[in-house]
Protein backbone atom coordinates (compact mmCIF):
# COMPACT_ATOMS: atom_id res chain seq x y z
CA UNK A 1 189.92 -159.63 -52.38
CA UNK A 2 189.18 -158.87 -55.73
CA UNK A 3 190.77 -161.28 -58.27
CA UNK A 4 191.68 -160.85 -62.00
CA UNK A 5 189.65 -163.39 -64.64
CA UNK A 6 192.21 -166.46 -64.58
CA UNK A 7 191.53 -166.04 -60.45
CA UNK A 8 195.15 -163.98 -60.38
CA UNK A 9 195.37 -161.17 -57.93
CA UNK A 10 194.80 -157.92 -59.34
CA UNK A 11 197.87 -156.03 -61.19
CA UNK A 12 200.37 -154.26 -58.39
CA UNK A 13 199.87 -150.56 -58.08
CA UNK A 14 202.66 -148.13 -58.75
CA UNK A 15 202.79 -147.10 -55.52
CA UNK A 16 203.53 -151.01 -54.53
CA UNK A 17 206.53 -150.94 -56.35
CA UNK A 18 207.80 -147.39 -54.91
CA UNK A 19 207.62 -148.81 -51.52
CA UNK A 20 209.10 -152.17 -52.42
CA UNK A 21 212.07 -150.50 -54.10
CA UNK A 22 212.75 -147.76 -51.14
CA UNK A 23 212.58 -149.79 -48.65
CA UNK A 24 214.56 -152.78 -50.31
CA UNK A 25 217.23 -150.62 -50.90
CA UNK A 26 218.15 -151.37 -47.39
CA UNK A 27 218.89 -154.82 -48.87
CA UNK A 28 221.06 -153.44 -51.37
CA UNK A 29 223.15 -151.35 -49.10
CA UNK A 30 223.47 -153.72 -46.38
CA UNK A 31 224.56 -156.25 -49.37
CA UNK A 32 227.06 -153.16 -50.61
CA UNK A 33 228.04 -152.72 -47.20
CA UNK A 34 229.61 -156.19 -46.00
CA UNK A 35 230.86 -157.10 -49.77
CA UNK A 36 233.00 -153.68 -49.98
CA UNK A 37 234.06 -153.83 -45.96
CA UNK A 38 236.09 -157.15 -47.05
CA UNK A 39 237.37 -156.12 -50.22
CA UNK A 40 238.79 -152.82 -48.56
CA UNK A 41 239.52 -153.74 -45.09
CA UNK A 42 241.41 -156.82 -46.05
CA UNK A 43 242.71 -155.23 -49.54
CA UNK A 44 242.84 -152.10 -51.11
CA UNK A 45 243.07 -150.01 -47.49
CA UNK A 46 245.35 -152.91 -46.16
CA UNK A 47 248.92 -151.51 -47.04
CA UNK A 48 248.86 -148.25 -46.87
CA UNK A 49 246.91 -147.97 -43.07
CA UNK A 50 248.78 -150.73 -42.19
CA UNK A 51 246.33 -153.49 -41.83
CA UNK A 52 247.67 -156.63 -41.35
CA UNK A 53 245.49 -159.79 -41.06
CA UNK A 54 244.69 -159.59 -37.68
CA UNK A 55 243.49 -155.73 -37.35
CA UNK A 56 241.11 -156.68 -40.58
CA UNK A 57 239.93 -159.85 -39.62
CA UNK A 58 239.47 -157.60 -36.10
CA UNK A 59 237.35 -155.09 -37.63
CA UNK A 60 235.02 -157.62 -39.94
CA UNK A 61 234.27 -159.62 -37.13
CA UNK A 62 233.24 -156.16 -35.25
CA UNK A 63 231.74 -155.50 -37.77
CA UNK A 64 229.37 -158.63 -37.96
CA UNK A 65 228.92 -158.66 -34.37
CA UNK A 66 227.15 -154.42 -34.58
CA UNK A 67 225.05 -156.34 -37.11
CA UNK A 68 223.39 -158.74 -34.93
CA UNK A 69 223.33 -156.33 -32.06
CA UNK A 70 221.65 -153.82 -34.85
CA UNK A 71 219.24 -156.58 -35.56
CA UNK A 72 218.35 -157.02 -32.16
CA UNK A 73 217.46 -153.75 -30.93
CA UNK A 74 216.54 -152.50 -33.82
CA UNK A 75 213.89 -155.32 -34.75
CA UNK A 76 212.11 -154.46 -31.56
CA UNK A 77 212.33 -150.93 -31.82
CA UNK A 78 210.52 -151.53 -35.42
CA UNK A 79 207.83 -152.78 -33.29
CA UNK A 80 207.58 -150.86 -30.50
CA UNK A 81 207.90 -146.86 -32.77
CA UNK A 82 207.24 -147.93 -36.12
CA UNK A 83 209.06 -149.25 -39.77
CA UNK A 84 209.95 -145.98 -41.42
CA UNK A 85 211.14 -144.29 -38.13
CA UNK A 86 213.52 -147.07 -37.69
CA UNK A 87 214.81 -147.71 -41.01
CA UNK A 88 215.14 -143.91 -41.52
CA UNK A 89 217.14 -143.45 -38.57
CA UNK A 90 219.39 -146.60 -39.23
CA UNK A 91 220.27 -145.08 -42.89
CA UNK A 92 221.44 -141.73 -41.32
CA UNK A 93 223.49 -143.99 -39.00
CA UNK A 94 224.38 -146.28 -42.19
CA UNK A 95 226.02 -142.83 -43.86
CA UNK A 96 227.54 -141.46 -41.13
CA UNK A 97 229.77 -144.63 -40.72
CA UNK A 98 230.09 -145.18 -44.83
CA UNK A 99 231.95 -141.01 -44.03
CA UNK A 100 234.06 -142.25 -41.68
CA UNK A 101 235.10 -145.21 -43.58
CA UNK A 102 235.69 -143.08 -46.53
CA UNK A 103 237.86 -140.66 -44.29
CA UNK A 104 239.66 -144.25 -43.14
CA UNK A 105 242.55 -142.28 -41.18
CA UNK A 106 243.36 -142.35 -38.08
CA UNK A 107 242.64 -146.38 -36.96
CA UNK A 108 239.73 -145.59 -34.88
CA UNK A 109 237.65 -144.29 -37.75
CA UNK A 110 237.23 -147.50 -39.23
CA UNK A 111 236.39 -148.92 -35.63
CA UNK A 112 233.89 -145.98 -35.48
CA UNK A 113 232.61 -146.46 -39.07
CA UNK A 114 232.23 -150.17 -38.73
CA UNK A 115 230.55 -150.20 -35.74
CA UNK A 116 228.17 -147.42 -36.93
CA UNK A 117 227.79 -149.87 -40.41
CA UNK A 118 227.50 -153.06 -38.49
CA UNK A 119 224.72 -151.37 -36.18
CA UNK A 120 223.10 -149.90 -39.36
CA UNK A 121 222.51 -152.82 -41.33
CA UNK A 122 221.47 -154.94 -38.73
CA UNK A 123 218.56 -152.64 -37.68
CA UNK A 124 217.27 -151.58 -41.29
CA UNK A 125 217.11 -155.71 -42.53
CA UNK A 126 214.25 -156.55 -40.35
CA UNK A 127 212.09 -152.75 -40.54
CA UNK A 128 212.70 -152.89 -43.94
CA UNK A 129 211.20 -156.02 -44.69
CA UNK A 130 208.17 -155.86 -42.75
CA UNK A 131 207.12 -152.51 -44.76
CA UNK A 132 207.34 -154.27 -47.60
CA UNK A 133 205.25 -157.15 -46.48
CA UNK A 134 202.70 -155.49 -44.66
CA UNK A 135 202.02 -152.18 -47.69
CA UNK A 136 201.83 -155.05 -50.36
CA UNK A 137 198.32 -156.95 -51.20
CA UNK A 138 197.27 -159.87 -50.90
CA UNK A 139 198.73 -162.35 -53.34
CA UNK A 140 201.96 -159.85 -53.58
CA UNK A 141 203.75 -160.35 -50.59
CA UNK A 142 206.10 -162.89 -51.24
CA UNK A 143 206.61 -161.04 -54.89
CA UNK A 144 207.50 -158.07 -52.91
CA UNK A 145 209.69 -159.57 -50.53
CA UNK A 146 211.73 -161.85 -52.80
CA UNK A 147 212.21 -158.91 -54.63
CA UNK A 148 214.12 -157.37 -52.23
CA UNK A 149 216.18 -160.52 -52.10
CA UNK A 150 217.49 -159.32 -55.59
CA UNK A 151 218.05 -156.17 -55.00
CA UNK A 152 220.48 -157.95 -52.27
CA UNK A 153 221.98 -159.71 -54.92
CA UNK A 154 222.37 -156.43 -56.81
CA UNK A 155 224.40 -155.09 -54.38
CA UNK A 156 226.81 -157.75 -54.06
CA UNK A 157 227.07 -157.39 -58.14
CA UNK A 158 227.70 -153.61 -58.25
CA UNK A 159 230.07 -153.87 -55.46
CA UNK A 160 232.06 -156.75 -57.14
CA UNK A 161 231.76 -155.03 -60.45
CA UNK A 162 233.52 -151.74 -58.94
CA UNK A 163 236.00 -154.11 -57.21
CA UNK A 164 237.11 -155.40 -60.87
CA UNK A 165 237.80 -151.42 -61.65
CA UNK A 166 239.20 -149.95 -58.91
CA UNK A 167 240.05 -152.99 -56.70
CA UNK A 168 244.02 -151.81 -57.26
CA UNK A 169 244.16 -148.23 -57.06
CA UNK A 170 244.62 -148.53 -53.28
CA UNK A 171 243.33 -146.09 -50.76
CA UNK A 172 241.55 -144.31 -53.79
CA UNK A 173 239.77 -147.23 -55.39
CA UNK A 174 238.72 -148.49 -51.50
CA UNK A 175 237.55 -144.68 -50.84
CA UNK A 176 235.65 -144.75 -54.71
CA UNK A 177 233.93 -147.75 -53.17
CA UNK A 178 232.74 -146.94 -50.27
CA UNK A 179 231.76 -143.33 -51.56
CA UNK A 180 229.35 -145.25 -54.09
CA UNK A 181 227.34 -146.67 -51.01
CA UNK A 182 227.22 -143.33 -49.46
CA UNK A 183 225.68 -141.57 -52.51
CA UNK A 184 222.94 -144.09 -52.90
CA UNK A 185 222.58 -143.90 -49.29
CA UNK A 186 221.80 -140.13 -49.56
CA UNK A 187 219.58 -140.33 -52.54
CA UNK A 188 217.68 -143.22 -51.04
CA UNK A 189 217.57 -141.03 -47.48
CA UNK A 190 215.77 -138.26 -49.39
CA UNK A 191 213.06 -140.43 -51.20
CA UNK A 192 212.67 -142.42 -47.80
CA UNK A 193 210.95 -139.52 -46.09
CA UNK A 194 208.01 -139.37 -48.68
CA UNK A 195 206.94 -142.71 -47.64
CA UNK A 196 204.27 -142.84 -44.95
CA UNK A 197 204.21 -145.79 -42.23
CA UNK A 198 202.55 -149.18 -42.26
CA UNK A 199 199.12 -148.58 -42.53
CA UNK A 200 199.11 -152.27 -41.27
CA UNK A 201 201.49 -151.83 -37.91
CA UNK A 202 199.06 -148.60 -37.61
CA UNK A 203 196.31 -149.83 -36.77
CA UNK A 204 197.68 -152.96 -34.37
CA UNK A 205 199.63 -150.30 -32.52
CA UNK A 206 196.59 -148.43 -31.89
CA UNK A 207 194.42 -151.19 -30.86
CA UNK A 208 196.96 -152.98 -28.74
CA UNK A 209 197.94 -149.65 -26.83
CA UNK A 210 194.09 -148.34 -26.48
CA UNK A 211 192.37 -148.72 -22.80
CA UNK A 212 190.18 -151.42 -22.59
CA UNK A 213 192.46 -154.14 -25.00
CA UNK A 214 190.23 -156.43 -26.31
CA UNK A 215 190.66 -160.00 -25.71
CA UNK A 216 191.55 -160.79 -29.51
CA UNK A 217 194.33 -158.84 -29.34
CA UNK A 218 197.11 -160.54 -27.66
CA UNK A 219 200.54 -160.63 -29.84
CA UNK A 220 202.20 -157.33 -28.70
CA UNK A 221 204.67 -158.29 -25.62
CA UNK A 222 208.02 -159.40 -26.38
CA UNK A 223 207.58 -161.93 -23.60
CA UNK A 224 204.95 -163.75 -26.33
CA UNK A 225 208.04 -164.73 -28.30
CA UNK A 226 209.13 -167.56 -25.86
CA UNK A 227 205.91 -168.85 -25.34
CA UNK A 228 203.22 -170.88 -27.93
CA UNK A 229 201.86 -170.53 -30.18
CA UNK A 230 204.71 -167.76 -31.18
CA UNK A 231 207.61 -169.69 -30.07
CA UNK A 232 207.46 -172.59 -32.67
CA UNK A 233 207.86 -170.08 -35.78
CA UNK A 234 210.46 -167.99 -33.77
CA UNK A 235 212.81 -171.56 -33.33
CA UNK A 236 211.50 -172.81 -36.62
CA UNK A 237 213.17 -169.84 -38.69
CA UNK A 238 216.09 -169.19 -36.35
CA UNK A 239 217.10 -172.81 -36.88
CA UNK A 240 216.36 -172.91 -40.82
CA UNK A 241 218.57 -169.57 -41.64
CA UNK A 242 221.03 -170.40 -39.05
CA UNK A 243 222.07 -173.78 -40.45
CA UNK A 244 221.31 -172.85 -44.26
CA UNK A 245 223.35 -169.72 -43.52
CA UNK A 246 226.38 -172.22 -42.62
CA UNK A 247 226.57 -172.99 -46.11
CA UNK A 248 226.38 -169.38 -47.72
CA UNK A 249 228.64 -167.99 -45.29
CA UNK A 250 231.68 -170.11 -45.51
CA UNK A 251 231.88 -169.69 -49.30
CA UNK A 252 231.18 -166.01 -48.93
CA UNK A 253 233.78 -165.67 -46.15
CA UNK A 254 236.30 -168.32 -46.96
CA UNK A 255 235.65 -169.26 -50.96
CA UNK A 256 239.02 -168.12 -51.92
CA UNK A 257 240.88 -169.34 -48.96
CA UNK A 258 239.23 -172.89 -50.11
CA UNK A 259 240.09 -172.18 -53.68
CA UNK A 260 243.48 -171.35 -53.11
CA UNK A 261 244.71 -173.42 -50.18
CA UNK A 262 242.66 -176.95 -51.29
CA UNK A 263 242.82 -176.34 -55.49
CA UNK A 264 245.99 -174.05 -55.89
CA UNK A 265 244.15 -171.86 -57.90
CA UNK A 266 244.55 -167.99 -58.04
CA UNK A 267 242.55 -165.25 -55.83
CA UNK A 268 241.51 -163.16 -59.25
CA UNK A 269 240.73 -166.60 -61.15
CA UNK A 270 238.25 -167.19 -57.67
CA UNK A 271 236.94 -163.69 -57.58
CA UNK A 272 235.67 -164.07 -61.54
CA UNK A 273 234.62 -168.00 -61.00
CA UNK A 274 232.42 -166.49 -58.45
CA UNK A 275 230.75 -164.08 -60.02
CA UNK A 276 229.24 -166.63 -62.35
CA UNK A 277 226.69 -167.49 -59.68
CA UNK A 278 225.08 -164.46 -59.30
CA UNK A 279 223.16 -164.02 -62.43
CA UNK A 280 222.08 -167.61 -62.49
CA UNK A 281 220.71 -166.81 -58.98
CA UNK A 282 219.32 -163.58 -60.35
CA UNK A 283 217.46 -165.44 -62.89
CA UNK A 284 216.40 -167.64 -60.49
CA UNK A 285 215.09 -165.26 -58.39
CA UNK A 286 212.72 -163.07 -61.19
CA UNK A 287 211.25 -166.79 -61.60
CA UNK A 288 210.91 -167.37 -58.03
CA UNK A 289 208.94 -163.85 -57.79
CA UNK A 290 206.20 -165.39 -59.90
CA UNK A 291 205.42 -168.25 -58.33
CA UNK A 292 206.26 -167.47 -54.44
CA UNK A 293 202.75 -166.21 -53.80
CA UNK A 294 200.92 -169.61 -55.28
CA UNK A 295 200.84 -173.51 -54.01
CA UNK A 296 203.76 -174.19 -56.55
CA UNK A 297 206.04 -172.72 -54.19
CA UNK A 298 206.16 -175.57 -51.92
CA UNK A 299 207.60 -177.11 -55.09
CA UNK A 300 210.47 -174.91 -56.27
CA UNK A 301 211.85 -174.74 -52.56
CA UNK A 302 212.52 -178.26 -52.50
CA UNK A 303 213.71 -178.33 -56.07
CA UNK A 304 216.25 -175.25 -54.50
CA UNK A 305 217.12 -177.29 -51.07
CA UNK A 306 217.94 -180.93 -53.68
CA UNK A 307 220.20 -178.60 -55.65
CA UNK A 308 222.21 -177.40 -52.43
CA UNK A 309 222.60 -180.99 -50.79
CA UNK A 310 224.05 -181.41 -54.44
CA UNK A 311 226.43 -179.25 -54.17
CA UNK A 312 227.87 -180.11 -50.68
CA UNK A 313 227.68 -183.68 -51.31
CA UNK A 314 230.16 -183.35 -54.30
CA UNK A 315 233.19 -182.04 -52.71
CA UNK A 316 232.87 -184.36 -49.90
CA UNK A 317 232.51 -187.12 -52.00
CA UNK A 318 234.92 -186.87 -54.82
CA UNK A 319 237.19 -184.54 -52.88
CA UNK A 320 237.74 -180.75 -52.94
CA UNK A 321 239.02 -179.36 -57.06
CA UNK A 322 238.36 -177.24 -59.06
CA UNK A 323 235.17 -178.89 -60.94
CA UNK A 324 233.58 -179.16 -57.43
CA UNK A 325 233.75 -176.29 -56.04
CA UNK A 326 232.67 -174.76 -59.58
CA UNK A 327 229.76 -176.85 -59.41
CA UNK A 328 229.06 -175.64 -55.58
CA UNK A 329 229.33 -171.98 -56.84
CA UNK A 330 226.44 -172.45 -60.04
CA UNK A 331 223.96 -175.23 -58.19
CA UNK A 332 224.22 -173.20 -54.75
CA UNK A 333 223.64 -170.38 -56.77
CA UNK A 334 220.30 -171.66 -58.42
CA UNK A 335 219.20 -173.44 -55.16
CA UNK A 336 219.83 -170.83 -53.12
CA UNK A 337 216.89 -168.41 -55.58
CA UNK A 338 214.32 -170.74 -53.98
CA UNK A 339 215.39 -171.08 -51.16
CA UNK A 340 217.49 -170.20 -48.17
CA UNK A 341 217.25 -165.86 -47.47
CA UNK A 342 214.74 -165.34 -49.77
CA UNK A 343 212.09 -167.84 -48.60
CA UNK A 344 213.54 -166.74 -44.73
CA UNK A 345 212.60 -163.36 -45.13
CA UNK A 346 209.10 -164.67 -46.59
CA UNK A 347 208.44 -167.08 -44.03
CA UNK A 348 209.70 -164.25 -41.47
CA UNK A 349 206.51 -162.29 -42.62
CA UNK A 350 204.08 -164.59 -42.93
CA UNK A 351 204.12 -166.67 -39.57
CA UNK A 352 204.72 -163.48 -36.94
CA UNK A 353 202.11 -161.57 -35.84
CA UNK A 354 202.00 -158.06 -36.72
CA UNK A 355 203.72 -156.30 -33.18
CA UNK A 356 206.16 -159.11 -33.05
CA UNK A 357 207.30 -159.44 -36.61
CA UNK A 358 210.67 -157.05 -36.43
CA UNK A 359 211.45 -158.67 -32.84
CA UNK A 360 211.14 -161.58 -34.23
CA UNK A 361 213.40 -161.08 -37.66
CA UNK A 362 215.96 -158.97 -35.48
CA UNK A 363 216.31 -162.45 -33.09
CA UNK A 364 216.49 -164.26 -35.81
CA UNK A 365 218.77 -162.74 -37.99
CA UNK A 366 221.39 -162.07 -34.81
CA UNK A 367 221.32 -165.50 -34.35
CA UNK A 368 221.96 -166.99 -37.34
CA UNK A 369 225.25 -164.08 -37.90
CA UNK A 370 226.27 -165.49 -34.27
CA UNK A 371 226.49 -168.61 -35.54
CA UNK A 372 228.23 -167.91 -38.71
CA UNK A 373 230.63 -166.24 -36.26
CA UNK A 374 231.21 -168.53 -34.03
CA UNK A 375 232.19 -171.11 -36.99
CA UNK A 376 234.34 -169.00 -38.48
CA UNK A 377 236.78 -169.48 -35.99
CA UNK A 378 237.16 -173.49 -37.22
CA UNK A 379 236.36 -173.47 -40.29
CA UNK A 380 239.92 -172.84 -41.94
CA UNK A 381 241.56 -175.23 -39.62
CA UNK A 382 239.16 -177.93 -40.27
CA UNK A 383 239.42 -177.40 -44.29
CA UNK A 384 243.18 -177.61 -43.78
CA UNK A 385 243.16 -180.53 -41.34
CA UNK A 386 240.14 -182.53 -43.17
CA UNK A 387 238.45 -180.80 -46.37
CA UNK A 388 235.74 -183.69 -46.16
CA UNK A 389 234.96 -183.76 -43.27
CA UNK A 390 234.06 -179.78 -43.85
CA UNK A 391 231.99 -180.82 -46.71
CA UNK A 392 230.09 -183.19 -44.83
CA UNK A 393 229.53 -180.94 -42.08
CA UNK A 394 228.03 -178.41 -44.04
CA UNK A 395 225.87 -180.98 -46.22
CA UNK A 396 224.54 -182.60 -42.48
CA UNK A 397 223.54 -178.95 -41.68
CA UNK A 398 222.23 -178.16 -45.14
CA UNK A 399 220.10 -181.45 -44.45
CA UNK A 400 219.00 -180.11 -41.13
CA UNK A 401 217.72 -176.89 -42.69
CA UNK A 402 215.67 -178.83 -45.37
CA UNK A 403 214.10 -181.13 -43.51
CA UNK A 404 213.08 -178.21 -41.13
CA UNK A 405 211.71 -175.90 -44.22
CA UNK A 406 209.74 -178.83 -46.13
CA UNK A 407 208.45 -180.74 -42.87
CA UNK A 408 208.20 -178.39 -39.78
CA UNK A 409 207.35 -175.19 -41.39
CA UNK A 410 204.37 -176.01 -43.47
CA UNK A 411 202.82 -177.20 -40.58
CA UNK A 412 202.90 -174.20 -38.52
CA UNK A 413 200.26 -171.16 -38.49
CA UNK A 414 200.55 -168.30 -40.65
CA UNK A 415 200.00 -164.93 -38.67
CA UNK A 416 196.63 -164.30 -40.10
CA UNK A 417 195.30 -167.06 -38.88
CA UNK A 418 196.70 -165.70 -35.02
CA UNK A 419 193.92 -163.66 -33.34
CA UNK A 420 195.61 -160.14 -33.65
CA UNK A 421 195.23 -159.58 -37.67
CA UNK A 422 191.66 -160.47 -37.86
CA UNK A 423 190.99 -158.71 -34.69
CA UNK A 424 192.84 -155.58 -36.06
CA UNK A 425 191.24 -155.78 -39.44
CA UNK A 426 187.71 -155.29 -38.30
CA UNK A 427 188.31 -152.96 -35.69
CA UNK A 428 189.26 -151.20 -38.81
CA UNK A 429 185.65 -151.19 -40.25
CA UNK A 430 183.28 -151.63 -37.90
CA UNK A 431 182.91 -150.42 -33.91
CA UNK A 432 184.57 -152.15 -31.04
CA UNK A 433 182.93 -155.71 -29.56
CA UNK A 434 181.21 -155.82 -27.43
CA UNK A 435 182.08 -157.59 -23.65
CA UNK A 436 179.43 -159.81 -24.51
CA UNK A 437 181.24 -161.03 -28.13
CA UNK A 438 184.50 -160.52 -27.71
CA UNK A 439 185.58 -161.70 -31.17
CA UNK A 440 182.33 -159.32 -32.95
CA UNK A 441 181.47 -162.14 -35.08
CA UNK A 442 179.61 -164.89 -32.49
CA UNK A 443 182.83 -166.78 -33.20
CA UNK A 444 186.06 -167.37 -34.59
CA UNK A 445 184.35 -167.72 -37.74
CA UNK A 446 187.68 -166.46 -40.68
């Protein structure tokens, strides 16, 4: 690879950015998407449809569940038919349900519309993601991937932003809402289909499908995924999102249920309080972009993961206020730029081979939301009955997911150093092996 004179890669192409930006959109909606489901179902829609507590905790929970069933079938079908075909298909199925949540009556349009959402989102995340990746250079990737992580942020920020407007006009404001994610959703539709497929996932689809498969070439069957040297990545990151996500999805689901019920504070006093943590992690995340691609990123990430044991120690040590849960909001919100989803999705690309990389993030990602699920259903009981002991759970987890990010996964294999990209790569430029040298090269010389 061609380097610039202080041994930099070379500048990123236009074109890098087009892709990074159309296909990390799908972070922005998906962002949109779950952010303006909550603040409708369970607010401005709530009265007049007739939502009480139950039917809208009912229909975010379906909701999250289509998501890691999206992620799950639609991660391998991102393997098995391509990227683009995926995550173009999973945005027409992401506007059709955004119309039917917009039309909101009778009740079973908003089951329909979640489900169609829920599905959506799920599928896109992991398709989306490994375009990116695999149309960046060398050098890039992680820039190009993290920066997708702010567009995620974005979302969340426009969404909460429109929330401040027209969070109180009712059925109007929720339909103004939604009706913002739909006309992205169009206009991002429409540029999708002038984007070509991964050159990358090309060419490994090709070899691993043409007669005579040579030996090299062996990461292409989902049943690879349970089995070394695959296996140990696939645990690795389902285990480091899943118990980091602990942490970002009780304060995301239940911040002003732990504001209000263990501080006596106000629900519009929470929603602004939280909002400060978004452009610190913003910030965060434009300085994360430049360094994610060197050696110094081993450094930032466990700068990130000190700041978030931070945070959960302070509650459950000097109790649950005000100040602490402030100070969770801004150091969780700097931490959380080096590490947790972003470095996920990075790690995500790096250490899966090329025909198992969407399986793998769709596994992954299901996972960790079934997880998050699954504690949902304790988590206000045990912040009524025992706010510490809350806090401490979520710092042990937080714990878990740092020890596994700064001691298990540096020592695992990154994909290119699997048989299948090398392999790939030169059947690329030069003709088949021969039976005789199976690897073209006399070796595994890389």
């Amino acid at each position: 690879m061609n380097r610039g004179e202080a041994g930099r890669p070379p500048r990123l192409p236009g074109r890098t950015w087009k892709i990074a930006a159309l296909a990390g959109m799908a972070s922005y909606l998906d962002a949109g998407a779950l952010v303006t489901s909550g603040i409708v179902l369970g607010g401005s829609y709530a009265e007049a449809l007739a939502l009480g507590a139950g039917t809208a905790g009912a229909l975010l929970g379906l909701q999250t569940l289509m998501f890691a069933l999206g992620a799950l079938c639609g991660g391998r079908l991102g393997d098995l038919f391509g990227r683009r075909r995926v995550f173009t298909l999973s945005l027409l199925l992401y506007a059709a349900g955004i119309a039917l949540l917009i039309v909101a009556s009778p009740l079973w349009l908003l089951h329909a519309g979640v489900v169609a959402v829920g599905l959506a989102i799920g599928a896109d995340l992991a398709a989306s993601l490994a375009l990116i990746n695999e149309e960046s250079p060398d050098g890039h990737k992680g820039k190009m991937v993290i920066f997708s992580n702010i567009l995620w942020i974005g979302g969340i920020v426009v969404a909460m932003g429109l929330s401040a407007v027209v969070g109180s006009w009712g059925v109007l404001g929720g339909r103004i809402m939604f009706a913002h994610l739909l006309v992205v959703a169009i206009v991002v539709l429409v540029l999708r289909f002038a984007l070509g497929e991964s050159a990358e996932w090309a060419a490994a689809r090709r070899a691993a499908d043409s007669p005579g498969e040579p030996e090299g070439i062996r990461f292409s069957r989902v049943g690879q995924l349970f089995r070394t040297p695959v296996v140990l990545p696939v645990v690795a990151l389902g285990l480091y999102y899943a118990t980091w996500n602990l942490g970002a999805s009780t304060m995301g689901s239940f911040g002003t249920f732990l504001w209000t019920n263990l501080t006596g504070g106000g629900v519009a006093e929470y929603s602004r309080l939280s909002l400060l943590g978004l452009p610190v992690g913003f910030l965060g995340g434009l300085v994360f972009m430049r360094v994610v691609d060197r050696p110094a990123r081993y450094a930032w990430f466990a700068g990130g993961s000190a700041l978030i044991l931070v945070a959960w120690a302070l509650p459950a040590l000097l109790g649950a206020s005000r100040f602490t849960l402030v100070a969770v909001l801004l150091l969780s919100g700097l931490g959380n730029a080096f590490c947790g989803e972003g470095i996920y999705k990075v790690w995500s690309q790096e250490l899966i081979p090329t025909l198992l990389r969407t399986t793998a993030g769709g596994l992954t990602i299901a996972f960790a939301r079934l997880v998050a699920a699954f504690a949902a259903f304790v988590t206000p009981a045990i912040a009524l009955a025992d706010p510490a002991l809350l806090f401490w759970l979520l710092f042990a987890f937080t714990a878990v997911a740092n020890a596994i990010g700064l001691l298990w996964v540096p020592r695992l294999p990154k994909a290119r150093d699997l048989e299948d990209v090398p392999v790939v790569a030169r059947l690329q430029r030069e003709p088949p092996p021969s039976t005789a040298d199976p690897d073209g090269a006399g070796g595994q010389n890389r």
